[in-house]
C-alpha atoms as a PDB file:
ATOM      1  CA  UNK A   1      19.201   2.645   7.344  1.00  0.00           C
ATOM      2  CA  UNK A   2      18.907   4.636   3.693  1.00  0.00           C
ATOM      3  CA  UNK A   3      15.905   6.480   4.007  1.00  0.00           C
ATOM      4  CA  UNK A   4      13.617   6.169   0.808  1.00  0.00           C
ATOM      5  CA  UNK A   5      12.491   8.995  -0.490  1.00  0.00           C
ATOM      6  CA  UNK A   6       8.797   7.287  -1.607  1.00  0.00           C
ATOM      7  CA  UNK A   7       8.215   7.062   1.806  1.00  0.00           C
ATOM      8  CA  UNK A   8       9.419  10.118   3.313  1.00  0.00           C
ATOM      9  CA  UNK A   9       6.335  12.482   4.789  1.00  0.00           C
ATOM     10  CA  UNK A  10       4.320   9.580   4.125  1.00  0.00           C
ATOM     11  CA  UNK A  11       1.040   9.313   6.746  1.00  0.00           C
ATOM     12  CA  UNK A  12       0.569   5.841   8.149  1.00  0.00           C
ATOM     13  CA  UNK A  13      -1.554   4.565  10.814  1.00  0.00           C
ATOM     14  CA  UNK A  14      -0.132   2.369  13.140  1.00  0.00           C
ATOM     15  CA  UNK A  15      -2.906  -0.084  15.148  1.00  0.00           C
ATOM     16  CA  UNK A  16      -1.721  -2.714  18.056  1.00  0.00           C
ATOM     17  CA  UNK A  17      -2.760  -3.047  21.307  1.00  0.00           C
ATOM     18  CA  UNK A  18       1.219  -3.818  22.569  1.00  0.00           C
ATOM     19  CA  UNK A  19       2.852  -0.747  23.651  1.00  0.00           C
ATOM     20  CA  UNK A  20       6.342  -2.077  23.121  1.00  0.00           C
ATOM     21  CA  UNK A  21       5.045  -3.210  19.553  1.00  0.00           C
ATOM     22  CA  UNK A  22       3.641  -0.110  18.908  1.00  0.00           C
ATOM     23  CA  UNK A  23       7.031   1.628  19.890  1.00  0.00           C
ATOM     24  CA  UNK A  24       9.092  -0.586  18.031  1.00  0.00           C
ATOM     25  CA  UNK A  25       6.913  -0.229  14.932  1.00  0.00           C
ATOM     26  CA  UNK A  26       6.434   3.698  15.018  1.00  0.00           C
ATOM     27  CA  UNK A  27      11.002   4.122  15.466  1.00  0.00           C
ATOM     28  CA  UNK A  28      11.171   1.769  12.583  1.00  0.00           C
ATOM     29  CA  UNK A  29       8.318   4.127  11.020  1.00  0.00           C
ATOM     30  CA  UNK A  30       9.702   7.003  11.908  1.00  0.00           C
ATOM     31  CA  UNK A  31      13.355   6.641  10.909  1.00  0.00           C
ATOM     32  CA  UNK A  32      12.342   6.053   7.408  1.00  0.00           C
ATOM     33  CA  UNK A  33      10.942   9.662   7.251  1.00  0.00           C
ATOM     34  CA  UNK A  34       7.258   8.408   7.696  1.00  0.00           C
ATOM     35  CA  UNK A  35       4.525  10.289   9.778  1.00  0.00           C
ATOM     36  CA  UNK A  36       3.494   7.949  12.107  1.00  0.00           C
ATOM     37  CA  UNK A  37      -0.258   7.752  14.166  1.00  0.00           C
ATOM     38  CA  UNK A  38      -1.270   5.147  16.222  1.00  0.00           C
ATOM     39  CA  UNK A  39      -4.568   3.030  17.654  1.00  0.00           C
ATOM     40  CA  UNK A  40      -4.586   0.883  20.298  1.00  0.00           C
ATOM     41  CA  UNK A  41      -7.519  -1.286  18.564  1.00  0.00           C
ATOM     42  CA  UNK A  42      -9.620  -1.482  15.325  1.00  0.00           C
ATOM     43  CA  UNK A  43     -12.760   0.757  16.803  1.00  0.00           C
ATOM     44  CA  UNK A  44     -10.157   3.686  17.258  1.00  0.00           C
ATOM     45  CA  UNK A  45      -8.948   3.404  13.837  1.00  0.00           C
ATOM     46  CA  UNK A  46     -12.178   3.420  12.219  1.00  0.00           C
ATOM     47  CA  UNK A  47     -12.901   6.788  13.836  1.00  0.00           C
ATOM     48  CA  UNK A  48      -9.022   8.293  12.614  1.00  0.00           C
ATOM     49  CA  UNK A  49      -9.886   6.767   9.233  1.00  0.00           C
ATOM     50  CA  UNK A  50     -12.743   8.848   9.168  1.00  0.00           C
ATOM     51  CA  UNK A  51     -10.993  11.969  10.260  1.00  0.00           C
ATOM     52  CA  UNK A  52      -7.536  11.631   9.192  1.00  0.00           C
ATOM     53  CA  UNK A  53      -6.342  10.934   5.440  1.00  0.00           C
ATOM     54  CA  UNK A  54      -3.761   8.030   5.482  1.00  0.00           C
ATOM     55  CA  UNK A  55      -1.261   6.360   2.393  1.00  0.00           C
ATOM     56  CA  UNK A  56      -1.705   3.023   4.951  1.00  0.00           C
ATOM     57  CA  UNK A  57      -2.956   1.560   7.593  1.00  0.00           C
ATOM     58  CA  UNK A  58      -0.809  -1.507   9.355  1.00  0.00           C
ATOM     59  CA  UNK A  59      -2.800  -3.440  11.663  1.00  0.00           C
ATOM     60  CA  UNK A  60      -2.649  -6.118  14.076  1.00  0.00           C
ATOM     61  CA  UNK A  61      -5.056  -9.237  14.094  1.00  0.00           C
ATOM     62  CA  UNK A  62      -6.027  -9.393  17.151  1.00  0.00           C
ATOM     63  CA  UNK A  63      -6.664  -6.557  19.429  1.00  0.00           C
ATOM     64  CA  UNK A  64      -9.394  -6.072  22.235  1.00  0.00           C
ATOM     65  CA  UNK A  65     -12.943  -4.196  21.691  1.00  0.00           C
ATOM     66  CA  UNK A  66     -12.709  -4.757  17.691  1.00  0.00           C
ATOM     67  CA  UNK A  67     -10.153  -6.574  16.263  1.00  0.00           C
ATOM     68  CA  UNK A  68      -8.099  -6.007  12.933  1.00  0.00           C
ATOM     69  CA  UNK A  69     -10.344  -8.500  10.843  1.00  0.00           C
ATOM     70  CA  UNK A  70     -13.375  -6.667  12.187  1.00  0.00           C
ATOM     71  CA  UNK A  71     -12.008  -3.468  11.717  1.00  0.00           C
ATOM     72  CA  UNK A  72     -11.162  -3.848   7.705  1.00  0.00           C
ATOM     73  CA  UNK A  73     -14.300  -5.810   6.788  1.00  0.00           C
ATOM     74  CA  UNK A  74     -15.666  -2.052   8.056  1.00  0.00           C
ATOM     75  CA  UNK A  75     -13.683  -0.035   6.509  1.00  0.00           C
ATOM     76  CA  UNK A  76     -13.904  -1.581   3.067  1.00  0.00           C
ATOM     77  CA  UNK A  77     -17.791  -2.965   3.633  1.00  0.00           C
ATOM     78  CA  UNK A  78     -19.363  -0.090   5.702  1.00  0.00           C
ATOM     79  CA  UNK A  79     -17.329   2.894   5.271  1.00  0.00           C
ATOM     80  CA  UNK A  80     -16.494   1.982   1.582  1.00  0.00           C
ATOM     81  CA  UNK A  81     -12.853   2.930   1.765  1.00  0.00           C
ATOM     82  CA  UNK A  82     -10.948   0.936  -0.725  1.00  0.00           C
ATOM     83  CA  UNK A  83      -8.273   3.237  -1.542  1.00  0.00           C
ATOM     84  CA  UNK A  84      -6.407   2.986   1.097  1.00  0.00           C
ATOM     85  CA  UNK A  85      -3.659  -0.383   1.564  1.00  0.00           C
ATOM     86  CA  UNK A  86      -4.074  -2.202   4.944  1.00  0.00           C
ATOM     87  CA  UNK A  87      -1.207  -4.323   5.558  1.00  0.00           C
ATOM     88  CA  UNK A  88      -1.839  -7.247   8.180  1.00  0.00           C
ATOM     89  CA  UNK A  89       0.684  -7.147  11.013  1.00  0.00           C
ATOM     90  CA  UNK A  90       0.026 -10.846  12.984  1.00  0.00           C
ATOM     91  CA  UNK A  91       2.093 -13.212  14.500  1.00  0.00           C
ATOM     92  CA  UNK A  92      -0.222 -15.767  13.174  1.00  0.00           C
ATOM     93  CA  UNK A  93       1.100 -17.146   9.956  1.00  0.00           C
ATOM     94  CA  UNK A  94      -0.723 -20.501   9.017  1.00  0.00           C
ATOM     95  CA  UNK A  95      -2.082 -20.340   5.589  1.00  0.00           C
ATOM     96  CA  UNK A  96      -5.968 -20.054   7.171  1.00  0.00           C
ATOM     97  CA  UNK A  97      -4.328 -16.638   9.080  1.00  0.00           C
ATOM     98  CA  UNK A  98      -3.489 -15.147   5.668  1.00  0.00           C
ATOM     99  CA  UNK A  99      -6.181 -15.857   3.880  1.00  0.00           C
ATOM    100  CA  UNK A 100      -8.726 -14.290   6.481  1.00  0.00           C
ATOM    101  CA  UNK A 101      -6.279 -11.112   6.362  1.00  0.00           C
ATOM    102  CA  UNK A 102      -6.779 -11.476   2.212  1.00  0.00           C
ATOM    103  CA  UNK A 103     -10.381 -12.212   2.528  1.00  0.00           C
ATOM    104  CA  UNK A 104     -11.138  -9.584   5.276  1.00  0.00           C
ATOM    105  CA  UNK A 105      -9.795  -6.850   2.413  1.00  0.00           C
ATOM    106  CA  UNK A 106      -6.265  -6.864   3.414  1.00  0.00           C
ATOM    107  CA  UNK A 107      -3.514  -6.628   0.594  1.00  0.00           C
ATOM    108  CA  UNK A 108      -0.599  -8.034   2.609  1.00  0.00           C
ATOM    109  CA  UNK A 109       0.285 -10.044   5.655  1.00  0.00           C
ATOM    110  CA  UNK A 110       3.694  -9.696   7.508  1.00  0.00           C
ATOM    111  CA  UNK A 111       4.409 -11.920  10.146  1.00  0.00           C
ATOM    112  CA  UNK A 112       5.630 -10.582  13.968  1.00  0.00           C
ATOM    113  CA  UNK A 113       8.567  -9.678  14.739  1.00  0.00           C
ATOM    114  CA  UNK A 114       8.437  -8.082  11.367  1.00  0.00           C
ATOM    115  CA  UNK A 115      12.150  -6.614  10.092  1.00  0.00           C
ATOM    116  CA  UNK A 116      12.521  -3.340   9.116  1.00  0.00           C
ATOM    117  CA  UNK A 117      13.413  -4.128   5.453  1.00  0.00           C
ATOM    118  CA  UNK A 118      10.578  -6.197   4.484  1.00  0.00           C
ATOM    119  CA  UNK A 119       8.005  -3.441   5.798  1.00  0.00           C
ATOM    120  CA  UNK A 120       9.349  -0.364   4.534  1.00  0.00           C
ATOM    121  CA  UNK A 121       9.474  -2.791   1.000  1.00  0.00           C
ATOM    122  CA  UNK A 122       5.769  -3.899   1.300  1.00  0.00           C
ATOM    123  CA  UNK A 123       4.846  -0.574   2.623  1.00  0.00           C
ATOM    124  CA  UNK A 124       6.461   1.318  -0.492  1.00  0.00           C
ATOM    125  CA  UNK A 125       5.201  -1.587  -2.794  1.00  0.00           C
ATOM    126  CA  UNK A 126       1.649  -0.678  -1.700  1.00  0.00           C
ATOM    127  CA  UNK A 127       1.472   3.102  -1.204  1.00  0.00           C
ATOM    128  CA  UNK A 128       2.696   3.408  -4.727  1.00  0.00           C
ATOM    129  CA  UNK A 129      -0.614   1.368  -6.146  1.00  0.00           C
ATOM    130  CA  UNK A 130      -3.482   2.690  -7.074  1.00  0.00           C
ATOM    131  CA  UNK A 131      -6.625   0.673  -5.318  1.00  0.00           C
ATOM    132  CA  UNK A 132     -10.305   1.039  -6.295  1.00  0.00           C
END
């Protein structure tokens, strides 16, 4: 893997309730120089988003307690944080999927098992844009 530079000491948060997601996600994260945090659901990543300043946030759709729909329409609704790129992490991929993730505040939606490539892309496509 060529580690890119844009992304190298970058801070993203990692949400999914899977563990072997989650650990899968966080090497890929990881080996491309990125600094890597994780919640298990969307109610714990509120609170870090409040605490923590990220580039990104990737998030899973559905999760226990609050799930990632939930969790952006509060982030960008309640907490007014539109600066920072969520990216949609679901293994739901119908048309209707995507466009909640779009509609919910998202600005991308990668399908599970997601490859290495096309996230570090979409995640370097979106850290490098400026969102109001």
């Amino acid at each position: 893997m060529v580690v890119n530079q844009a992304l190298v000491n970058k801070k993203v948060l990692l949400v999914d309730d899977n563990d072997v997601n989650l650990m899968v996600a966080r090497t890929m994260l990881q080996r491309a120089g990125i600094l890597v945090e994780t919640a298990e659901n969307g109610a714990i990543a509120i609170e870090q988003i409040q605490t923590t300043q990220f580039d990104a946030v990737l998030m899973d759709i559905q999760m226990p307690v609050m799930d990632g729909l939930q969790a952006t329409i509060y982030i960008r609704n309640t907490l007014q944080i539109t600066s920072i790129p969520i990216i949609a992490l679901s293994a739901n991929q119908m048309e209707s999927d995507i466009q909640k993730s779009f509609e919910a505040g998202m600005v991308a939606h990668l399908g599970k098992p997601i490859g290495s490539d096309l996230l570090l892309e979409t995640l370097e496509y979106h850290i490098s844009q400026t969102y109001h």
